[in-house]
C-alpha atoms as a PDB file:
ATOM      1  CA  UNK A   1       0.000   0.000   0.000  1.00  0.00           C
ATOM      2  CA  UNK A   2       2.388   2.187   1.061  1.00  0.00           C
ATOM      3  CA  UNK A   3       4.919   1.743  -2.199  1.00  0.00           C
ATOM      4  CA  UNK A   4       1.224   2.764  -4.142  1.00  0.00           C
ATOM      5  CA  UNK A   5       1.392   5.912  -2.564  1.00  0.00           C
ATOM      6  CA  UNK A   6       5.003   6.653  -2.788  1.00  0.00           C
ATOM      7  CA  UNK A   7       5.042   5.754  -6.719  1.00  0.00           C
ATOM      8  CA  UNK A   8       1.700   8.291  -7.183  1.00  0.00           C
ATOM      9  CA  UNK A   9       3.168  10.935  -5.512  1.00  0.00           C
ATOM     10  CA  UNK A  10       6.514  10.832  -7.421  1.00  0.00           C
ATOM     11  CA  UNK A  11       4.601  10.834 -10.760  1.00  0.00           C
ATOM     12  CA  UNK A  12       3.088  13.584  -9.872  1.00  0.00           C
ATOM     13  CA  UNK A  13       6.390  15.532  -8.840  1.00  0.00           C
ATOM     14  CA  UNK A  14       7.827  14.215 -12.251  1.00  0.00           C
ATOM     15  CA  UNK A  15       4.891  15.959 -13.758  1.00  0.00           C
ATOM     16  CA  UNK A  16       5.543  19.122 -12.023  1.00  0.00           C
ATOM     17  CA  UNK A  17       9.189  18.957 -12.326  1.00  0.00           C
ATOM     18  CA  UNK A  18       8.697  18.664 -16.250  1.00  0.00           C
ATOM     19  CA  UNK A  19       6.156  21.616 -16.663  1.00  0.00           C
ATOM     20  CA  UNK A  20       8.897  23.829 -14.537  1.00  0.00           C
ATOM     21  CA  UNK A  21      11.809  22.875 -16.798  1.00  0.00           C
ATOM     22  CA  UNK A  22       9.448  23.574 -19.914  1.00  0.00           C
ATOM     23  CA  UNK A  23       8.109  26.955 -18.150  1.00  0.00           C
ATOM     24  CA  UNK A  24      12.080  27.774 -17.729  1.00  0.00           C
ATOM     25  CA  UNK A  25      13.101  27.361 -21.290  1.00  0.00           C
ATOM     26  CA  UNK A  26      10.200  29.358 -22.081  1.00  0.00           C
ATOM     27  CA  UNK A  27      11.339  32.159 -19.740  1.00  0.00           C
ATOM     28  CA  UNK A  28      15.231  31.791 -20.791  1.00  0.00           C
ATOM     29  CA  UNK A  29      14.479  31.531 -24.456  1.00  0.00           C
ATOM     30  CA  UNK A  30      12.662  34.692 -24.250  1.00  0.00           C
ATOM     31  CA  UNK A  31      14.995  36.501 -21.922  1.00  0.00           C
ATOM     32  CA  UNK A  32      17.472  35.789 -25.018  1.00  0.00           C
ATOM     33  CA  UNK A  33      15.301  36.912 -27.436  1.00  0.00           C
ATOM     34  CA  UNK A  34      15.000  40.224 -25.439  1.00  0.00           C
ATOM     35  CA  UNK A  35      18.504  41.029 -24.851  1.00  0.00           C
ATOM     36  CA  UNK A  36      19.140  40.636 -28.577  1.00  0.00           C
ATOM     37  CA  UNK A  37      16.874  43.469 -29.684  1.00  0.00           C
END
């Protein structure tokens, strides 16, 4: 039961984790984009 839990809980952190690292591209990519104009 416990292992259940455990594995649910770090899919959704993996989920989170991804979506940060795409928002951070996102941010960087655009931070570059600015500093070259």
């Amino acid at each position: 039961m416990d292992s259940v839990i455990i594995n649910e809980v770090m899919k959704r952190n993996l989920k989170l984790w991804t979506l940060d690292m795409k928002i951070l591209k996102v941010l960087s990519s655009k931070k570059v984009y600015h500093s070259k104009q």
